[in-house]
PDB file of N, CA and C in Angstrom:
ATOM      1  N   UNK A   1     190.839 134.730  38.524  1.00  0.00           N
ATOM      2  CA  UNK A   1     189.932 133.755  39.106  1.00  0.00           C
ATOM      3  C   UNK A   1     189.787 132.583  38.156  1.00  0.00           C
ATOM      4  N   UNK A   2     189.827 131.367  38.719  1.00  0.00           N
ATOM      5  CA  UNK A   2     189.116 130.025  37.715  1.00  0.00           C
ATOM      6  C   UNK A   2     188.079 129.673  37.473  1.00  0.00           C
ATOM      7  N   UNK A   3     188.136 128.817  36.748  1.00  0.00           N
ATOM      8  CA  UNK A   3     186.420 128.689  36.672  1.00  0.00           C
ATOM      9  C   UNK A   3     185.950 127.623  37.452  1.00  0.00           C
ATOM     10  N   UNK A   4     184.581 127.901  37.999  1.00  0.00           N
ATOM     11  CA  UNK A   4     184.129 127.274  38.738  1.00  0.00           C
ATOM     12  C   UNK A   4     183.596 125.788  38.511  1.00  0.00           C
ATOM     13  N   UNK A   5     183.915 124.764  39.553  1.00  0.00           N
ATOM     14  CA  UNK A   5     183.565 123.471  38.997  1.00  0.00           C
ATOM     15  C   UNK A   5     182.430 123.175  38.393  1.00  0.00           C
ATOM     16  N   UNK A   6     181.344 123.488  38.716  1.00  0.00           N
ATOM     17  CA  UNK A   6     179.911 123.853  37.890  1.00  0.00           C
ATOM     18  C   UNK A   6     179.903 124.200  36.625  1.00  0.00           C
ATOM     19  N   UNK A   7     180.628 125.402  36.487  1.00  0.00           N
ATOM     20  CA  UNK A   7     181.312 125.631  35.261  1.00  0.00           C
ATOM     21  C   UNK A   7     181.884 124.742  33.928  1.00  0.00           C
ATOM     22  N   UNK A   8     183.013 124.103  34.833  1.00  0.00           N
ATOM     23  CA  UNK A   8     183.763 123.448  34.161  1.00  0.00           C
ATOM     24  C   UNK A   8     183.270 121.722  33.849  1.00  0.00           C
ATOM     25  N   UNK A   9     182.142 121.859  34.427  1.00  0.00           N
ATOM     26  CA  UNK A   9     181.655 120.470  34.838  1.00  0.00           C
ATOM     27  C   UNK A   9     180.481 120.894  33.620  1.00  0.00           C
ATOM     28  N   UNK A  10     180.311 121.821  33.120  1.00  0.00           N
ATOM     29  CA  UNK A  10     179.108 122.411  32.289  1.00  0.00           C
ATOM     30  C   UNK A  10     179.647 122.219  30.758  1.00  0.00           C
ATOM     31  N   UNK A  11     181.325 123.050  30.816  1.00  0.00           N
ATOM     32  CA  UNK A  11     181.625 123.072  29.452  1.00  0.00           C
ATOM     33  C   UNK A  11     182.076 121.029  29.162  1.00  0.00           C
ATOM     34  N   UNK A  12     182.779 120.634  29.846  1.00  0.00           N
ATOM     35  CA  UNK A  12     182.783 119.090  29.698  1.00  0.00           C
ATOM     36  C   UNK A  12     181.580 118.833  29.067  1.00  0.00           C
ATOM     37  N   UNK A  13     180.904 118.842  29.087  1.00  0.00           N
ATOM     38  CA  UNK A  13     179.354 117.978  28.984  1.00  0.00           C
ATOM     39  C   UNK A  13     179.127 118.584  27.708  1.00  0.00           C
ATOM     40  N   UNK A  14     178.985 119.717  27.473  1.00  0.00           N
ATOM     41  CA  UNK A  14     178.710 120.594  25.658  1.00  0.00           C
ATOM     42  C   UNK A  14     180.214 119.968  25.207  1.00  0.00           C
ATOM     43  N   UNK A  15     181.490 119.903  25.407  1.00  0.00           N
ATOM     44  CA  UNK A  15     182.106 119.373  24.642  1.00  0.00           C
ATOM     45  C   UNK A  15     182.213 117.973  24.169  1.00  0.00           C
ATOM     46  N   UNK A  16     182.037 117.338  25.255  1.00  0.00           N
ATOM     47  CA  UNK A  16     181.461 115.633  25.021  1.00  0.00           C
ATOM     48  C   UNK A  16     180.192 115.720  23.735  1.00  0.00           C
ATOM     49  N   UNK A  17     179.467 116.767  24.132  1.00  0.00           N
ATOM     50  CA  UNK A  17     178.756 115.930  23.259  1.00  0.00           C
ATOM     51  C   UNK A  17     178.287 116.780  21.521  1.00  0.00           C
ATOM     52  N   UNK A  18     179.178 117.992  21.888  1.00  0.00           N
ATOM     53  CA  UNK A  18     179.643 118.469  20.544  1.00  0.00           C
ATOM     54  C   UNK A  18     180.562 117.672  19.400  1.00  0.00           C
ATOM     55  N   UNK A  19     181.293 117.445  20.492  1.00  0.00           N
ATOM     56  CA  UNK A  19     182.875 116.226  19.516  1.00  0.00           C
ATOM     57  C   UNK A  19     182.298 115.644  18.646  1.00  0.00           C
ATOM     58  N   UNK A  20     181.669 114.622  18.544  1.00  0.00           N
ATOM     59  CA  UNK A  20     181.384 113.778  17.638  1.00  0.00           C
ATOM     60  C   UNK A  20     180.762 115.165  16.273  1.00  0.00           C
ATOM     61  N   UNK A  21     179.869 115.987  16.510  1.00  0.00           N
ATOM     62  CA  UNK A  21     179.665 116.967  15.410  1.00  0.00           C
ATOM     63  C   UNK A  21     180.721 117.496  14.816  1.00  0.00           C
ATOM     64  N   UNK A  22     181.583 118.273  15.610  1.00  0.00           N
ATOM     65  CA  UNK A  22     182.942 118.717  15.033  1.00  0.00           C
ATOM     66  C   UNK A  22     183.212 117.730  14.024  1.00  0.00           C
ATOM     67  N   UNK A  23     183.671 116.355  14.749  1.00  0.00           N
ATOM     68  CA  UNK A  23     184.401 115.529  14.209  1.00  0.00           C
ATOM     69  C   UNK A  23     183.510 115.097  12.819  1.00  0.00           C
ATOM     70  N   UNK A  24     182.535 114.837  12.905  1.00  0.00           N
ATOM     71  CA  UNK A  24     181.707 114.550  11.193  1.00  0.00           C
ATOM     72  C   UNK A  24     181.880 115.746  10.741  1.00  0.00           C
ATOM     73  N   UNK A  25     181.651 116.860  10.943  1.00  0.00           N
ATOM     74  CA  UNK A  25     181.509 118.282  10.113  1.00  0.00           C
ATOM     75  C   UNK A  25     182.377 118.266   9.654  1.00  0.00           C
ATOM     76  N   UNK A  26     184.196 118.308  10.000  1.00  0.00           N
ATOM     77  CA  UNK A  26     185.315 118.706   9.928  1.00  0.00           C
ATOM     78  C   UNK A  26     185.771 117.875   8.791  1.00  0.00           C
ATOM     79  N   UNK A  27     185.117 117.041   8.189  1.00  0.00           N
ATOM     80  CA  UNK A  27     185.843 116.558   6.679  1.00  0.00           C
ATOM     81  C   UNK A  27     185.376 116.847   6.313  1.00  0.00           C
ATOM     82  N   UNK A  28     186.341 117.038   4.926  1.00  0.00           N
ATOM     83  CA  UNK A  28     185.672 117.591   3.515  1.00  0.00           C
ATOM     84  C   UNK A  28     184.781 116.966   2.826  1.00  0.00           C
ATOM     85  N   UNK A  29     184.863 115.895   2.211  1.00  0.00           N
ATOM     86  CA  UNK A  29     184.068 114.573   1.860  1.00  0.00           C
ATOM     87  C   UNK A  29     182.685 114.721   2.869  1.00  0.00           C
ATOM     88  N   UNK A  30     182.301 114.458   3.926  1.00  0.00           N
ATOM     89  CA  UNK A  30     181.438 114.561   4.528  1.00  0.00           C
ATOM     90  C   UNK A  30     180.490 115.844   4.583  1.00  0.00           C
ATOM     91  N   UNK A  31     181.196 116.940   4.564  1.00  0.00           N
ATOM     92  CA  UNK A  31     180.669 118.300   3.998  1.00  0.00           C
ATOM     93  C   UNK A  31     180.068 118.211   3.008  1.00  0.00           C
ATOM     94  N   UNK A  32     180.738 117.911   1.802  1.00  0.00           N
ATOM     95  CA  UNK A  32     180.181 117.868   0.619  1.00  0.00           C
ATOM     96  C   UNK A  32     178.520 116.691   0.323  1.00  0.00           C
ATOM     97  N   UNK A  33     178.964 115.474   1.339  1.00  0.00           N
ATOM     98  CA  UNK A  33     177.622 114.860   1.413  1.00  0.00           C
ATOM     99  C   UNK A  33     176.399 115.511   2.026  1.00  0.00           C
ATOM    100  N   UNK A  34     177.156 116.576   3.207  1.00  0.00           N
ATOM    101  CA  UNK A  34     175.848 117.371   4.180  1.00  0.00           C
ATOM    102  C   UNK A  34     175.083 118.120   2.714  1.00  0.00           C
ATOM    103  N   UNK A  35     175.953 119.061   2.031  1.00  0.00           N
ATOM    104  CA  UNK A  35     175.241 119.629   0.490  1.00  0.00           C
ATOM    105  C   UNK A  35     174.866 119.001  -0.012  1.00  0.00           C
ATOM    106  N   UNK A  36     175.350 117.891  -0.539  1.00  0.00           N
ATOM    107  CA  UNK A  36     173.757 117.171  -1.456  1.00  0.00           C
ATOM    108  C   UNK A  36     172.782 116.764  -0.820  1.00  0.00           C
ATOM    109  N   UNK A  37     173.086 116.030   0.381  1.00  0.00           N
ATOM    110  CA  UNK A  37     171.914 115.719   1.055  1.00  0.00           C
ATOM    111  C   UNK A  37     170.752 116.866   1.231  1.00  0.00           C
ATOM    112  N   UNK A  38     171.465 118.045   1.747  1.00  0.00           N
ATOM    113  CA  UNK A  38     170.321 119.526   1.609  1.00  0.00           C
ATOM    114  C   UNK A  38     169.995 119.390   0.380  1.00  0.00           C
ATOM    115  N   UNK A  39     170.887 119.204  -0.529  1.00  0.00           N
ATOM    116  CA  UNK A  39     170.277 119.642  -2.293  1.00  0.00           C
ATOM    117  C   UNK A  39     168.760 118.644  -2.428  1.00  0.00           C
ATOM    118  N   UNK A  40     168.962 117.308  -1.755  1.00  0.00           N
ATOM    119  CA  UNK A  40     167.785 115.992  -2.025  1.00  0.00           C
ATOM    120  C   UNK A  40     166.566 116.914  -1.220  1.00  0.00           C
ATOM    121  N   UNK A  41     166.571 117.952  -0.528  1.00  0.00           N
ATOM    122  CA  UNK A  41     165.067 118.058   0.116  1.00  0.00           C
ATOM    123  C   UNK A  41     164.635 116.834   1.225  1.00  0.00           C
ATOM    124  N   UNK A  42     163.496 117.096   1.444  1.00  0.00           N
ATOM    125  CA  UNK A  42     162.671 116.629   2.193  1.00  0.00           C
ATOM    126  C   UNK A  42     162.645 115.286   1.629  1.00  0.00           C
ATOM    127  N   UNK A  43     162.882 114.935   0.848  1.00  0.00           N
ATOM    128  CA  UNK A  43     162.636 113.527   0.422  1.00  0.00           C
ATOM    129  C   UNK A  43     164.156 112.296   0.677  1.00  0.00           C
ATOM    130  N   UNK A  44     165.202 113.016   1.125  1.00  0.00           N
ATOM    131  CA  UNK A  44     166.056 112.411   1.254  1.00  0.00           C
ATOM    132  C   UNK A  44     166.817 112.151  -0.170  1.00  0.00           C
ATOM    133  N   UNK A  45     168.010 111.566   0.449  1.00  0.00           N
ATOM    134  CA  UNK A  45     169.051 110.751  -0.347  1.00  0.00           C
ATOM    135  C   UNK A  45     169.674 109.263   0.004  1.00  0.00           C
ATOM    136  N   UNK A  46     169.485 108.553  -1.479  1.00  0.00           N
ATOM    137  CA  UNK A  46     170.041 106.969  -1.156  1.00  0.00           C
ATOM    138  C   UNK A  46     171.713 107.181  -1.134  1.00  0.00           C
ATOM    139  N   UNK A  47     172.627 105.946  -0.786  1.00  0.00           N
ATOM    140  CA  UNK A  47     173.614 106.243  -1.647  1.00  0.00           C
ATOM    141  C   UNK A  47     173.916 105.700  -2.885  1.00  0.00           C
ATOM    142  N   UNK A  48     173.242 105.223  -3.691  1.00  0.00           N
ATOM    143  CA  UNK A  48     173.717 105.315  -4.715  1.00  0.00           C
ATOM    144  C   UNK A  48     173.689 106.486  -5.755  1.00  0.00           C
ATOM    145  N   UNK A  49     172.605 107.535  -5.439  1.00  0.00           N
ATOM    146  CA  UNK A  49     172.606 108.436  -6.086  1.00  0.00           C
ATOM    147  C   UNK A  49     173.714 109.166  -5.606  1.00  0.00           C
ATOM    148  N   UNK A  50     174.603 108.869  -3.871  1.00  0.00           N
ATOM    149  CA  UNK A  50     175.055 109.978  -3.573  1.00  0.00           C
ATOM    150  C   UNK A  50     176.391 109.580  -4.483  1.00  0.00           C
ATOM    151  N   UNK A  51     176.761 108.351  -4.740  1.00  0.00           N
ATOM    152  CA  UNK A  51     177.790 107.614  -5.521  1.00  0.00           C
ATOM    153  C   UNK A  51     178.009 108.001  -7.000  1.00  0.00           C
ATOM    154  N   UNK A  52     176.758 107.969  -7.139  1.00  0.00           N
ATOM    155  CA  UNK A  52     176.898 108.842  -8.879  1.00  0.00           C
ATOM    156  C   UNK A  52     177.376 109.946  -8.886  1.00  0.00           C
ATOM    157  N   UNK A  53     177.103 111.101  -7.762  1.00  0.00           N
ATOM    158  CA  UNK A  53     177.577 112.438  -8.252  1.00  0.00           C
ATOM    159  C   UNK A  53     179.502 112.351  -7.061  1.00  0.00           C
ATOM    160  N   UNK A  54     179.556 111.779  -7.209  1.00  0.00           N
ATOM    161  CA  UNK A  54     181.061 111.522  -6.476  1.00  0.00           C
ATOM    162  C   UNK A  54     181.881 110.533  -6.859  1.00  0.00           C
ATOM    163  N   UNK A  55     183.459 110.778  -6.697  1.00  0.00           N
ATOM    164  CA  UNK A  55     183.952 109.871  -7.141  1.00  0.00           C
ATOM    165  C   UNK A  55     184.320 108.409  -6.370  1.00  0.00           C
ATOM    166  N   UNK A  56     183.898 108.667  -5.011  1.00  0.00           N
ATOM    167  CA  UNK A  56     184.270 107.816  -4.019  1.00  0.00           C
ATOM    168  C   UNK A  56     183.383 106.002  -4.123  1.00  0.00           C
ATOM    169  N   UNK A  57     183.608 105.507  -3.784  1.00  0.00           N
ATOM    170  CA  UNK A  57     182.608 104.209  -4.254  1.00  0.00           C
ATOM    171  C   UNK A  57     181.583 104.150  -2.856  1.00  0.00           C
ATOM    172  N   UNK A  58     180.824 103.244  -3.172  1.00  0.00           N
ATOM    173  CA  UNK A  58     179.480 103.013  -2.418  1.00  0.00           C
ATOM    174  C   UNK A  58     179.810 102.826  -0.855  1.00  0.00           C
ATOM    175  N   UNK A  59     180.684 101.541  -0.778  1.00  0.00           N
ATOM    176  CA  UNK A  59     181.234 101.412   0.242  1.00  0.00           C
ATOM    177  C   UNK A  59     181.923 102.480   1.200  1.00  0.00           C
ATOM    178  N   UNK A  60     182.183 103.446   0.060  1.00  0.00           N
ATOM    179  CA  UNK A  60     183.719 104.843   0.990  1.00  0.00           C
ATOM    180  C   UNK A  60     182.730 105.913   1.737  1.00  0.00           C
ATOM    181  N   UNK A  61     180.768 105.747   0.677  1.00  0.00           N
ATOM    182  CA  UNK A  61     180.152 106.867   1.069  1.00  0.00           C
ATOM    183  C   UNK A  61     178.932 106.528   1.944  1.00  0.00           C
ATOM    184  N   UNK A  62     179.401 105.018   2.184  1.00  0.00           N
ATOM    185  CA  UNK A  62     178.638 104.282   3.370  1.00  0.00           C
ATOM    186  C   UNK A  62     179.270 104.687   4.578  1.00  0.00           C
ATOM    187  N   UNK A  63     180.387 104.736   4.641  1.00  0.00           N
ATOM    188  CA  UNK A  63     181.591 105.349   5.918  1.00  0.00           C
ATOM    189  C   UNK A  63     181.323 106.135   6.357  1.00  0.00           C
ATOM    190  N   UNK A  64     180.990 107.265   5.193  1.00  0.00           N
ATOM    191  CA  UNK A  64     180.666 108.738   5.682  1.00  0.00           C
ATOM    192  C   UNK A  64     179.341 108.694   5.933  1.00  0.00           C
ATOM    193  N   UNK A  65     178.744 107.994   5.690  1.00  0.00           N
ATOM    194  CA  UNK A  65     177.006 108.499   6.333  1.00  0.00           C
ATOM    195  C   UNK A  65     177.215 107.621   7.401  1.00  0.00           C
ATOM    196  N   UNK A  66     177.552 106.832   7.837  1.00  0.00           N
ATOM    197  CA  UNK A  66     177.775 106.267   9.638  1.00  0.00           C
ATOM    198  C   UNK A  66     178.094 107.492  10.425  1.00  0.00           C
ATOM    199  N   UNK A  67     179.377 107.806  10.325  1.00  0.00           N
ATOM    200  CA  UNK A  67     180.187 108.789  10.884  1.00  0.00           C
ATOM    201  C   UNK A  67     178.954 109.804  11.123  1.00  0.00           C
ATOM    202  N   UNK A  68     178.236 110.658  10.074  1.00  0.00           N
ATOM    203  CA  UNK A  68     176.993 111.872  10.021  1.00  0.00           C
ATOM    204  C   UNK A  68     175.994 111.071  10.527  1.00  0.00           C
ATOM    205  N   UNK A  69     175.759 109.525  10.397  1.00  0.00           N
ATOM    206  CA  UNK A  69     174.346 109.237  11.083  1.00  0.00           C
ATOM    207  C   UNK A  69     174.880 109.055  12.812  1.00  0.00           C
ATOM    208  N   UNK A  70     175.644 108.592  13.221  1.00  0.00           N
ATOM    209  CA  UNK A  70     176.271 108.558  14.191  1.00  0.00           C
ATOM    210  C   UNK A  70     176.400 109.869  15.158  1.00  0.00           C
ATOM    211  N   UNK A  71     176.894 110.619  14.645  1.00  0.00           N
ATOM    212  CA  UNK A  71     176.451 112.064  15.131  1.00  0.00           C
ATOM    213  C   UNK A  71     175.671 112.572  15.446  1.00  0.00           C
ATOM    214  N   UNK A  72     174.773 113.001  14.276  1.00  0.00           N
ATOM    215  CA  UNK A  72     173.475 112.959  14.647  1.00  0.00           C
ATOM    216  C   UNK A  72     173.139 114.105  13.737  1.00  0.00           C
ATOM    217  N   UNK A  73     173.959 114.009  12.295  1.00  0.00           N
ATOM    218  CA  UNK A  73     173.682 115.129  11.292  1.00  0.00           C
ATOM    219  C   UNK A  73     173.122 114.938  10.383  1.00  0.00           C
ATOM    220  N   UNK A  74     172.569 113.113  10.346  1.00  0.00           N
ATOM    221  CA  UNK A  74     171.814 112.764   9.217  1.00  0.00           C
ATOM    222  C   UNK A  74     170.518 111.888   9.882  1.00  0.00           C
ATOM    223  N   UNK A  75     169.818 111.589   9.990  1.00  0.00           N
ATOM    224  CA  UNK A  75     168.376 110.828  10.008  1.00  0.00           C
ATOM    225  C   UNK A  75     168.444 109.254   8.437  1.00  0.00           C
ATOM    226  N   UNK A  76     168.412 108.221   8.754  1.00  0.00           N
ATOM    227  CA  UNK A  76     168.315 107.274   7.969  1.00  0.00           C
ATOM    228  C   UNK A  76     166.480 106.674   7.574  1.00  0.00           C
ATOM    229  N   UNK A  77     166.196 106.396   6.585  1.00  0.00           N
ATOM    230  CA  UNK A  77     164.756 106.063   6.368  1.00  0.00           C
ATOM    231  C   UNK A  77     165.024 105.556   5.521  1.00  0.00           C
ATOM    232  N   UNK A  78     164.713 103.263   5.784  1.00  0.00           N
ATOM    233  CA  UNK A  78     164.107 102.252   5.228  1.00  0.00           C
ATOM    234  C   UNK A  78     163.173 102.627   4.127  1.00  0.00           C
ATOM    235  N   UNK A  79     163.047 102.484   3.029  1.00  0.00           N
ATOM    236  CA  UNK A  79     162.240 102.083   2.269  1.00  0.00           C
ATOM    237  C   UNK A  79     162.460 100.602   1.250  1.00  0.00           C
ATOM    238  N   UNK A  80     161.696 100.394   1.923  1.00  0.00           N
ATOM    239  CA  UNK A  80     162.117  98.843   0.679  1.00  0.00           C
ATOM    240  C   UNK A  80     163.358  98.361   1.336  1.00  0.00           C
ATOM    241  N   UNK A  81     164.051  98.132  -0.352  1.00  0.00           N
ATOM    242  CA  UNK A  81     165.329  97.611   0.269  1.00  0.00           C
ATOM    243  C   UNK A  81     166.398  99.017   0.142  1.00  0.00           C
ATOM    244  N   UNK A  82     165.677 100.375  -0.185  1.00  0.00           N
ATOM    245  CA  UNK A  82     166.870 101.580  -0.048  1.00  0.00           C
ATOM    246  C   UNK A  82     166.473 102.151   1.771  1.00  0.00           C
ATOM    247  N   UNK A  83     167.609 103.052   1.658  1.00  0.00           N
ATOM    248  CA  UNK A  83     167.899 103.546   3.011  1.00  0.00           C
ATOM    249  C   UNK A  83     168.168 105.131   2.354  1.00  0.00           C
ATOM    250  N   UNK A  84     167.080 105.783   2.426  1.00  0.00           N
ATOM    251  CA  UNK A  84     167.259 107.224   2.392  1.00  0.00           C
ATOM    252  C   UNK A  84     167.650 108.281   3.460  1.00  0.00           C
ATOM    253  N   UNK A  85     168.664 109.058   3.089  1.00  0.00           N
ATOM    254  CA  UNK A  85     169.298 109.891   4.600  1.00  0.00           C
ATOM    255  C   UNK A  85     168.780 111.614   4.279  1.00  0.00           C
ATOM    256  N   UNK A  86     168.721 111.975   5.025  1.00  0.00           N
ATOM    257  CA  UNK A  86     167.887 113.353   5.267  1.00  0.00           C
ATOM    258  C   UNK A  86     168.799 113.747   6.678  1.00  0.00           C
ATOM    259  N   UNK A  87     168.814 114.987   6.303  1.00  0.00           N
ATOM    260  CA  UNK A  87     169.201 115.836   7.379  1.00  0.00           C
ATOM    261  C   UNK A  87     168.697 116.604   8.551  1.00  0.00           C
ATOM    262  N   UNK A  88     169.495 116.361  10.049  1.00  0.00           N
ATOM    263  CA  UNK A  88     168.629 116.458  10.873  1.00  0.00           C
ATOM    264  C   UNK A  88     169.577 116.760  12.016  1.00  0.00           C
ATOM    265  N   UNK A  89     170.035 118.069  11.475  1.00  0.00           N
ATOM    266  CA  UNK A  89     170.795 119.164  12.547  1.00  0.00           C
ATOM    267  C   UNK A  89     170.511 119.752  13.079  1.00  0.00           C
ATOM    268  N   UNK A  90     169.509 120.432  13.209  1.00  0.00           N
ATOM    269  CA  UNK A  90     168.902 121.378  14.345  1.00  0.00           C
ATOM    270  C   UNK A  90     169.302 120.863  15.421  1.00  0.00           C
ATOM    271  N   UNK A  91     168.960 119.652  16.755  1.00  0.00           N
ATOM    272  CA  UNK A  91     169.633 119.352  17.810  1.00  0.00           C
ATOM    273  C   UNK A  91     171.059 119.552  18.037  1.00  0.00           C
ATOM    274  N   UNK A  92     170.939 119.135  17.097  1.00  0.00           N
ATOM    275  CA  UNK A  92     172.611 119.647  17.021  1.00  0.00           C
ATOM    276  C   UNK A  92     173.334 120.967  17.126  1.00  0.00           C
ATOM    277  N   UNK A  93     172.669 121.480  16.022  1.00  0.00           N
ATOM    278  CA  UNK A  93     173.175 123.204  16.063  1.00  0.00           C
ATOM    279  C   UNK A  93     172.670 123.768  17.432  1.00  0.00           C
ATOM    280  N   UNK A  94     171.809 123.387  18.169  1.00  0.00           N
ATOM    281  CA  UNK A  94     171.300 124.083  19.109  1.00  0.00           C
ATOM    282  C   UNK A  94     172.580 123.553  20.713  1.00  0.00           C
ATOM    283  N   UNK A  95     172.519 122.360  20.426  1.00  0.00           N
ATOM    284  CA  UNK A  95     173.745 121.325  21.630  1.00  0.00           C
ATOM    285  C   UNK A  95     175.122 122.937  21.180  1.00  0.00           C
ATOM    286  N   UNK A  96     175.638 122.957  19.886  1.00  0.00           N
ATOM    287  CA  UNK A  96     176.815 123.940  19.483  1.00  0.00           C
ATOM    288  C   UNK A  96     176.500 125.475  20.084  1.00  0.00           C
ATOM    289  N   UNK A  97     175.188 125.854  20.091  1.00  0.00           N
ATOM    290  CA  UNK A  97     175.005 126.879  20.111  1.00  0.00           C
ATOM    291  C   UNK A  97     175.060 127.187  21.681  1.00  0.00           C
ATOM    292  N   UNK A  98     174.474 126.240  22.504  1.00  0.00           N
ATOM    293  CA  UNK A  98     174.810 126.587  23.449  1.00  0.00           C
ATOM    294  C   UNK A  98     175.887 126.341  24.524  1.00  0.00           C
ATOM    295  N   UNK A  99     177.273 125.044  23.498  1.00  0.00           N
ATOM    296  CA  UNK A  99     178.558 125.578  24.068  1.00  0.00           C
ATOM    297  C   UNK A  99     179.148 127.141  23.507  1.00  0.00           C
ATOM    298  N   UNK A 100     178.606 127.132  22.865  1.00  0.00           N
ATOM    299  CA  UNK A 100     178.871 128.725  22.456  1.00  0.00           C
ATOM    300  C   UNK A 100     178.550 129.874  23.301  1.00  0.00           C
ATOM    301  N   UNK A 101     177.416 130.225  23.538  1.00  0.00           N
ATOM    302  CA  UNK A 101     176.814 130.657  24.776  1.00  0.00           C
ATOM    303  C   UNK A 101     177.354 130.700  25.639  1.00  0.00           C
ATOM    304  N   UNK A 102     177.684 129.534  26.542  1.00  0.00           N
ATOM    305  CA  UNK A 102     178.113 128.969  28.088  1.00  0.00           C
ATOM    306  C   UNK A 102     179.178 129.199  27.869  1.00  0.00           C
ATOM    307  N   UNK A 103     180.441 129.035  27.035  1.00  0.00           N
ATOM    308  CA  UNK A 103     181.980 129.373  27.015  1.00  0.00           C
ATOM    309  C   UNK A 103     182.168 131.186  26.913  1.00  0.00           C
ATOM    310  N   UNK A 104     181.286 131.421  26.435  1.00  0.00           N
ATOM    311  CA  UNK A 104     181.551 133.175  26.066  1.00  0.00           C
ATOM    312  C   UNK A 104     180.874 133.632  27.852  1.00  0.00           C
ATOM    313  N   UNK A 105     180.304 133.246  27.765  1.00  0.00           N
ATOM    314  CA  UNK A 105     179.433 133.804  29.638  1.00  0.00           C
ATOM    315  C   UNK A 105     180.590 133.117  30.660  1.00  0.00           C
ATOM    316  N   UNK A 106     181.309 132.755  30.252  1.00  0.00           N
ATOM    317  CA  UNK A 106     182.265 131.689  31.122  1.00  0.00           C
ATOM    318  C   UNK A 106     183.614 132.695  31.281  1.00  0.00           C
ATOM    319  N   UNK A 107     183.537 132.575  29.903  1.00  0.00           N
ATOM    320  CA  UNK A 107     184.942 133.683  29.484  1.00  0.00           C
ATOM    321  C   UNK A 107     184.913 135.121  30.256  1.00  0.00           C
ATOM    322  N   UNK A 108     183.493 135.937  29.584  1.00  0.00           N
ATOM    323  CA  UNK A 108     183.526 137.072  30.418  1.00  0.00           C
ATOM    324  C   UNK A 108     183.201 137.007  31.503  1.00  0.00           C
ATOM    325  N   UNK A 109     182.829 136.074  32.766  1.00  0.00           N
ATOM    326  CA  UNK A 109     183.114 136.057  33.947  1.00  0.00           C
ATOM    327  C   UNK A 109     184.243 135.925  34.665  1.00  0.00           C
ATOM    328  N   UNK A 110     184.544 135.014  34.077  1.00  0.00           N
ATOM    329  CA  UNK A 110     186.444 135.018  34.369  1.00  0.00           C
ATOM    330  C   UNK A 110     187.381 136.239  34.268  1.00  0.00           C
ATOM    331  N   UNK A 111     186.835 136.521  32.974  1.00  0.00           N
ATOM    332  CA  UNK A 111     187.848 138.145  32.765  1.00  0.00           C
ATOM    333  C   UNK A 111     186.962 139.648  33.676  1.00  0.00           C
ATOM    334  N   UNK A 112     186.153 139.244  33.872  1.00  0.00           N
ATOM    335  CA  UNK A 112     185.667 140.497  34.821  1.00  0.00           C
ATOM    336  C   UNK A 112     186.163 140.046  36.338  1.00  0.00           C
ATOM    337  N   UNK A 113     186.069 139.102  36.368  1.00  0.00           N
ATOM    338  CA  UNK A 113     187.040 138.358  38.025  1.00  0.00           C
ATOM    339  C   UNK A 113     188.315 139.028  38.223  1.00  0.00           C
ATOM    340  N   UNK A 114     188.873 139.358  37.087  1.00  0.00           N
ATOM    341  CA  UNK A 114     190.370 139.488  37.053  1.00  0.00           C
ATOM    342  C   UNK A 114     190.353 140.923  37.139  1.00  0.00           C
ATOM    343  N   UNK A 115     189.577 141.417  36.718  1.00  0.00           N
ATOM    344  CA  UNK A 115     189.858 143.328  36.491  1.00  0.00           C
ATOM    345  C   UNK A 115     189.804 144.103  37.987  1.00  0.00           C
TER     346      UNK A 115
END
């Protein structure tokens, strides 16, 4: 049996709007910013501090916090003239969690169709 357009019209929509997470998560460089940023706490991280503990320059680790703010794995906060980033995945993990969910309930409906 296939899956039903409802279905398939369900996983589209968790994958649309997973992609962009994959896609920030899935570099290395960007990983390593998600860890310090956890390491900064509640108070956030600028980049220049994130520049000091990396070798990449200001500009390379401005790239990568678009890409994670863009997504929706970092939160940005004005102060002055810095821009502190803090992390703010939960929506996120929860959007993943439940293509996770919906593809496995998808899967074993399909394969019990077939038996």
């Amino acid at each position: 049996m296939k899956i039903s357009e409802e279905d398939r019209s369900l996983l589209h929509e968790l994958f649309n709007k997973c992609g962009p997470l994959f896609i920030a998560m899935g570099d290395e460089i960007r990983q390593k910013l998600i860890l310090d940023i956890l390491d900064a706490g509640e108070d956030g991280i600028n980049v220049m501090t994130l520049a000091a503990g990396s070798k990449l320059s200001r500009p390379a680790i401005s790239h990568h916090l678009k890409i994670l703010k863009d997504s929706g794995v970092v939160t940005v906060e004005k102060q002055g003239t810095q821009a502190f980033y803090r992390l703010a995945v939960h929506k996120k993990f929860s959007e993943v969690e439940s293509l996770i969910h919906s593809t496995i309930r998808i899967i074993d409906q399909v394969n019990s169709q077939e038996d």
